[in-house]
Protein backbone atom coordinates (compact mmCIF):
# COMPACT_ATOMS: atom_id res chain seq x y z
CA UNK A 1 -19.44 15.16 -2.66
CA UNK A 2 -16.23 13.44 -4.18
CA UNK A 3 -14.04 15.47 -6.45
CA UNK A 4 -14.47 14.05 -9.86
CA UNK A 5 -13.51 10.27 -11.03
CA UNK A 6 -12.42 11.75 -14.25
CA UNK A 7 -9.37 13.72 -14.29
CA UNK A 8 -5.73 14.47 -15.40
CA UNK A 9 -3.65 11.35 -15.63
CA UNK A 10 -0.07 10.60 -14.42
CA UNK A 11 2.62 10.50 -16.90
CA UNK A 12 4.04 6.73 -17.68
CA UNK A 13 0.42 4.85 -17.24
CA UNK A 14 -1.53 2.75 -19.95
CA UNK A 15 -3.64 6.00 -21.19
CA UNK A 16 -6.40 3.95 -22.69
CA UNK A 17 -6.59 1.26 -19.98
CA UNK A 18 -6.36 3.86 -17.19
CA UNK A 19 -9.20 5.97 -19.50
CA UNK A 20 -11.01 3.30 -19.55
CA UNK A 21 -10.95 2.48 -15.99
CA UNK A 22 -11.84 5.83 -14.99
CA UNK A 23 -14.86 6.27 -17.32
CA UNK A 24 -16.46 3.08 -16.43
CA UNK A 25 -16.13 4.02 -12.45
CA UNK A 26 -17.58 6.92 -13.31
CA UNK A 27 -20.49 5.15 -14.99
CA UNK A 28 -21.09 2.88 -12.56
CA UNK A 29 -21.04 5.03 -9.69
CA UNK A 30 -22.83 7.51 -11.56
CA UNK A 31 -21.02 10.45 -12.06
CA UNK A 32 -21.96 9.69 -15.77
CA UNK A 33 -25.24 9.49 -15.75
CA UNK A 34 -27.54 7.22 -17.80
CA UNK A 35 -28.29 9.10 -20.91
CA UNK A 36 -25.57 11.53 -21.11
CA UNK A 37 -23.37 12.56 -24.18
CA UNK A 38 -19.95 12.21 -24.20
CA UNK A 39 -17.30 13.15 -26.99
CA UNK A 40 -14.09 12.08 -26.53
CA UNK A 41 -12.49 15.46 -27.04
CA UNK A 42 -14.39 16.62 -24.20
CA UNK A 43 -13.35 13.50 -22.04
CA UNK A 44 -9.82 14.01 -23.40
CA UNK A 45 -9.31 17.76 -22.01
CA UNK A 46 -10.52 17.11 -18.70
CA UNK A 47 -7.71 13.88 -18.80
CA UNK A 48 -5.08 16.13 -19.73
CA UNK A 49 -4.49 13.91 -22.98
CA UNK A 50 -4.78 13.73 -26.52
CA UNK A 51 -8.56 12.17 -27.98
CA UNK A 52 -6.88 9.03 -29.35
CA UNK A 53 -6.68 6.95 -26.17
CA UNK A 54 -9.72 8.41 -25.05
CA UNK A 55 -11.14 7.45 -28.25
CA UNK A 56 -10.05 3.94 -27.95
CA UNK A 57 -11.17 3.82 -24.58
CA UNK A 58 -14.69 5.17 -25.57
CA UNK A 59 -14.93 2.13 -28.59
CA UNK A 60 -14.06 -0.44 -25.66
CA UNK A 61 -16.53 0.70 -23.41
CA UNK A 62 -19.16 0.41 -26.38
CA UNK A 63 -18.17 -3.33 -26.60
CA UNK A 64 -18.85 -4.18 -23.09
CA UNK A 65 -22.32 -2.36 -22.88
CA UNK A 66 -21.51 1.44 -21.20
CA UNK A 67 -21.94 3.71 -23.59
CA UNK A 68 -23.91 3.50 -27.71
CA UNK A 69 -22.35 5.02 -30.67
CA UNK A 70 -24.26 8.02 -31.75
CA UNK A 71 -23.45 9.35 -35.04
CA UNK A 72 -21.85 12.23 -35.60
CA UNK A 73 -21.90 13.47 -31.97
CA UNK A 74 -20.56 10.96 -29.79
CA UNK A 75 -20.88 8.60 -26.96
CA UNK A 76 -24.36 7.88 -24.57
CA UNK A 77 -24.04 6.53 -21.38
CA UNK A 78 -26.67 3.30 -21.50
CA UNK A 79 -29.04 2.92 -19.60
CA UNK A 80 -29.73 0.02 -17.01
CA UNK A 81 -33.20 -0.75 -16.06
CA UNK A 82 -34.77 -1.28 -12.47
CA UNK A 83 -35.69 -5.01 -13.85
CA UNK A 84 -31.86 -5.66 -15.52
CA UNK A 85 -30.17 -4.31 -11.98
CA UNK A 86 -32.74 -6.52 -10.09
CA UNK A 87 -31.74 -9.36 -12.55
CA UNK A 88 -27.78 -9.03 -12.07
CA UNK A 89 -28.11 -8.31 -8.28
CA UNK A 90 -29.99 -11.72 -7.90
CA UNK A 91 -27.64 -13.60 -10.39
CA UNK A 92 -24.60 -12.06 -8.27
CA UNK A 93 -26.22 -13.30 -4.83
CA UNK A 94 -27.05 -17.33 -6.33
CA UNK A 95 -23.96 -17.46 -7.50
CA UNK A 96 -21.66 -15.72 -5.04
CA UNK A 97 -22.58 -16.19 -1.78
CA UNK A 98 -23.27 -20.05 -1.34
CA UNK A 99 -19.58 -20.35 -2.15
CA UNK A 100 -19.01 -18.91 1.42
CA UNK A 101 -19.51 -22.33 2.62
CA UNK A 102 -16.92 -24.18 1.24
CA UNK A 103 -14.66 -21.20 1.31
CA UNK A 104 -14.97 -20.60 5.13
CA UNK A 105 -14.11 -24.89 5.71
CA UNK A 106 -10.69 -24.52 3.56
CA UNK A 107 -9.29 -20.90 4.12
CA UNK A 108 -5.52 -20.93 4.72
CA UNK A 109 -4.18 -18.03 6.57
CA UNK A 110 -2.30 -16.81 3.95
CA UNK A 111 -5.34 -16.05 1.76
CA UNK A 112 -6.79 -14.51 5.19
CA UNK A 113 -4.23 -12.29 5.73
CA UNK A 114 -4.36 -11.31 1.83
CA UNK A 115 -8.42 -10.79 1.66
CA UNK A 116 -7.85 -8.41 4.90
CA UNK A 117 -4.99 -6.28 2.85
CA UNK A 118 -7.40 -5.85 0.16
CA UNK A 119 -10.56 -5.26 2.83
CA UNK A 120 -8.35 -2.49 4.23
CA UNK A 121 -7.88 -1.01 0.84
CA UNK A 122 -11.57 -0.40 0.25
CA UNK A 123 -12.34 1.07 3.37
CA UNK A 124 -9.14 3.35 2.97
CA UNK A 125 -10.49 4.48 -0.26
CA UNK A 126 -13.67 4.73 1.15
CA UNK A 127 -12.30 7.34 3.84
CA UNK A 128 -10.10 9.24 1.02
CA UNK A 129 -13.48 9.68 -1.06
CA UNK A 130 -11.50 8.00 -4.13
CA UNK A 131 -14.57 5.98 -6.05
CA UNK A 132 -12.43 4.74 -8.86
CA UNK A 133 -9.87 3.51 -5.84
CA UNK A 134 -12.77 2.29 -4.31
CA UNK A 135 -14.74 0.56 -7.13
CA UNK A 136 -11.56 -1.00 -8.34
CA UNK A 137 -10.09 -2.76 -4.79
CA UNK A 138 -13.89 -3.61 -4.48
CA UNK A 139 -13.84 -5.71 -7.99
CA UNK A 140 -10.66 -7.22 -6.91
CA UNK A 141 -11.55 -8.38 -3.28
CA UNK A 142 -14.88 -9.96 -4.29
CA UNK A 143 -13.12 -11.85 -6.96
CA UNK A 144 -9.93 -12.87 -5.24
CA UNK A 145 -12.10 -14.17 -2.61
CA UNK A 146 -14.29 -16.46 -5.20
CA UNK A 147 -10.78 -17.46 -6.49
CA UNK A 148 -10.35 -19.74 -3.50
CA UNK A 149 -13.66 -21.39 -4.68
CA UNK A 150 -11.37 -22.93 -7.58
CA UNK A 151 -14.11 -22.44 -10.42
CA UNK A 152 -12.68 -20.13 -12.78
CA UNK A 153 -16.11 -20.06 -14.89
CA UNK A 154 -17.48 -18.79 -11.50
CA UNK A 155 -15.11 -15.66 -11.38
CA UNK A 156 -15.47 -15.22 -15.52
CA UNK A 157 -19.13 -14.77 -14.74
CA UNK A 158 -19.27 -12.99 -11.40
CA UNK A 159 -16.71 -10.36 -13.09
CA UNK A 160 -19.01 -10.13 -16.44
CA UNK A 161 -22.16 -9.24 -14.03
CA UNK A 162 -20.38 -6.89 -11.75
CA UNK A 163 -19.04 -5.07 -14.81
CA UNK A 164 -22.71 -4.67 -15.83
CA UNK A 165 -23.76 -3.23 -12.47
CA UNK A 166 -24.82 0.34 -11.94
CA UNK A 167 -24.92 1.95 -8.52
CA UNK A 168 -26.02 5.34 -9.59
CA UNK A 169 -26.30 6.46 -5.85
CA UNK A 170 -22.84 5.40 -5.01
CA UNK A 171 -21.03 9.00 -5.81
CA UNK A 172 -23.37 10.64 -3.37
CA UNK A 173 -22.71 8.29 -0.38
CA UNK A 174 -19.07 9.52 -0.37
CA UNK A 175 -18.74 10.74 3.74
CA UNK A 176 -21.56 9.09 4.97
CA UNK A 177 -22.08 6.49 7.57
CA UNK A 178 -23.71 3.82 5.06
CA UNK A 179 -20.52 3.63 2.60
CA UNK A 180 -18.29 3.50 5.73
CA UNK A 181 -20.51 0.39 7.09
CA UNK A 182 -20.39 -0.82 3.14
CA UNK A 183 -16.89 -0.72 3.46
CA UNK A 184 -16.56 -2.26 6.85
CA UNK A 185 -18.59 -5.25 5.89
CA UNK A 186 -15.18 -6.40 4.00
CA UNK A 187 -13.21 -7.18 7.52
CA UNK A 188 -16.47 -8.24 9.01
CA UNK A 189 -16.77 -11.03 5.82
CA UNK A 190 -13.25 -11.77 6.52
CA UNK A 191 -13.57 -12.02 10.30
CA UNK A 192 -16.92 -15.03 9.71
CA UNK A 193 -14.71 -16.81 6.93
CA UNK A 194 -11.76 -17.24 9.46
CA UNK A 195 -14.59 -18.17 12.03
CA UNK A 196 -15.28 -21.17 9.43
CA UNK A 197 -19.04 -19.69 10.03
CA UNK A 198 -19.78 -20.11 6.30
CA UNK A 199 -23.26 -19.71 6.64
CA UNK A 200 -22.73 -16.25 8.08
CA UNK A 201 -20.06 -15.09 5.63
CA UNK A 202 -23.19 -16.65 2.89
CA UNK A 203 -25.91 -14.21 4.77
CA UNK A 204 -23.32 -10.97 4.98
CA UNK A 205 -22.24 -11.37 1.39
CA UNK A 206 -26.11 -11.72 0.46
CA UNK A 207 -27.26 -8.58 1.76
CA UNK A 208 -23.48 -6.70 0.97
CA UNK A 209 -24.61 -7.54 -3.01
CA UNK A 210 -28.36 -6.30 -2.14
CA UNK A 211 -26.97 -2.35 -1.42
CA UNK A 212 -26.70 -1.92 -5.03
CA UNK A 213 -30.78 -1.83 -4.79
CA UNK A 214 -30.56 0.07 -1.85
CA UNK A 215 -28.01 2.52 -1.03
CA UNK A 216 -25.41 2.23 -4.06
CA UNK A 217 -28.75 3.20 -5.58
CA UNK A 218 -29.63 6.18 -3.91
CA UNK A 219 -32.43 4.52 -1.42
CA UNK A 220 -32.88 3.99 2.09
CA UNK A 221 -32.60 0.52 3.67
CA UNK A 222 -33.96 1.16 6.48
């Protein structure tokens, strides 16, 4: 098991943004659990910080869907139903991977070279058992790479959906062979799209979105 997402935070950072960061990867990845109350005092002594930033961070979250008000005791971690994840994980797959097409016939090796920097990242963070490290280069490969698509609609929405994802299961894969492979899929994405085998890159990126049903959710896929 991972040490903890949540956790004292370097001197000289954004406090709120870096909160905020943390306490949605912990949501997503489900350190946080659907259903559990948080107060931002609480949140703010295990940061190391004052309940202010944590406070503001907490109010932010609210606005994009992680955690409900509750009166006079704090924050709840929301809830995401089997039928909502189904719906995003579907939405994610028609509208990421047919992009792969068109992507793989106009990659530059520039953009290569940059997609396997940030590939590397994840699986580094992957081997470090760092989930917010991980969860973060993960956001930013997946949309850098839809970047080269040229539809910045496509990335507005792709980010809004991914932001809404939940992979409960994800904090208990760190160390096992199934987030290393997770991980690995990055280079192996990277190696079709230089390939210009865009129909590949289409069918890896299909089932890489479909482990949030499956492993990043705690289930086999075998």
């Amino acid at each position: 098991m991972s040490s903890s997402i949540i956790g004292p935070v370097s001197v000289g950072t954004s406090l709120r943004g870096t909160v905020e960061d943390a306490v949605a990867a912990a949501i997503v990845s489900g350190e946080l659990a659907p259903g559990t109350l948080v107060t931002a005092p609480t949140l703010a002594a295990r940061f190391g910080i004052s309940a202010t930033p944590v406070r503001e961070a907490l109010l932010n979250l609210q606005g994009r869907g992680f955690v409900d008000v509750v009166r006079n005791k704090g924050f709840r971690i929301t809830e995401v139903s089997e039928q909502d994840l189904w719906e995003i994980v579907r939405l994610r797959q028609l509208l990421e991977a047919p992009p792969m097409r068109e992507i793989a016939r106009t990659l530059q090796p520039e953009a290569a070279a940059d997609l396997r920097r940030r590939a590397q990242v994840i699986v580094d963070s992957a081997a470090a058992a760092d989930l917010a490290a991980y969860l973060a280069a993960d956001m930013a490969f997946h949309l850098r790479l839809l970047e080269l698509h040229g539809n910045r609609r496509l990335v507005a929405m792709v980010k809004d959906l991914r932001q809404q994802t939940r992979m409960v299961g994800l904090a208990d894969m760190i160390g096992t062979a199934e987030l290393a492979r997770s991980a690995a899929e990055h280079h192996s994405l990277v190696d079709l799209l230089e390939e210009r085998d865009g129909r590949g890159a289409e069918t890896l990126l299909t089932a890489h979105i479909g482990h949030v049903l499956g492993w990043w959710n705690g289930r086999s896929e075998e």
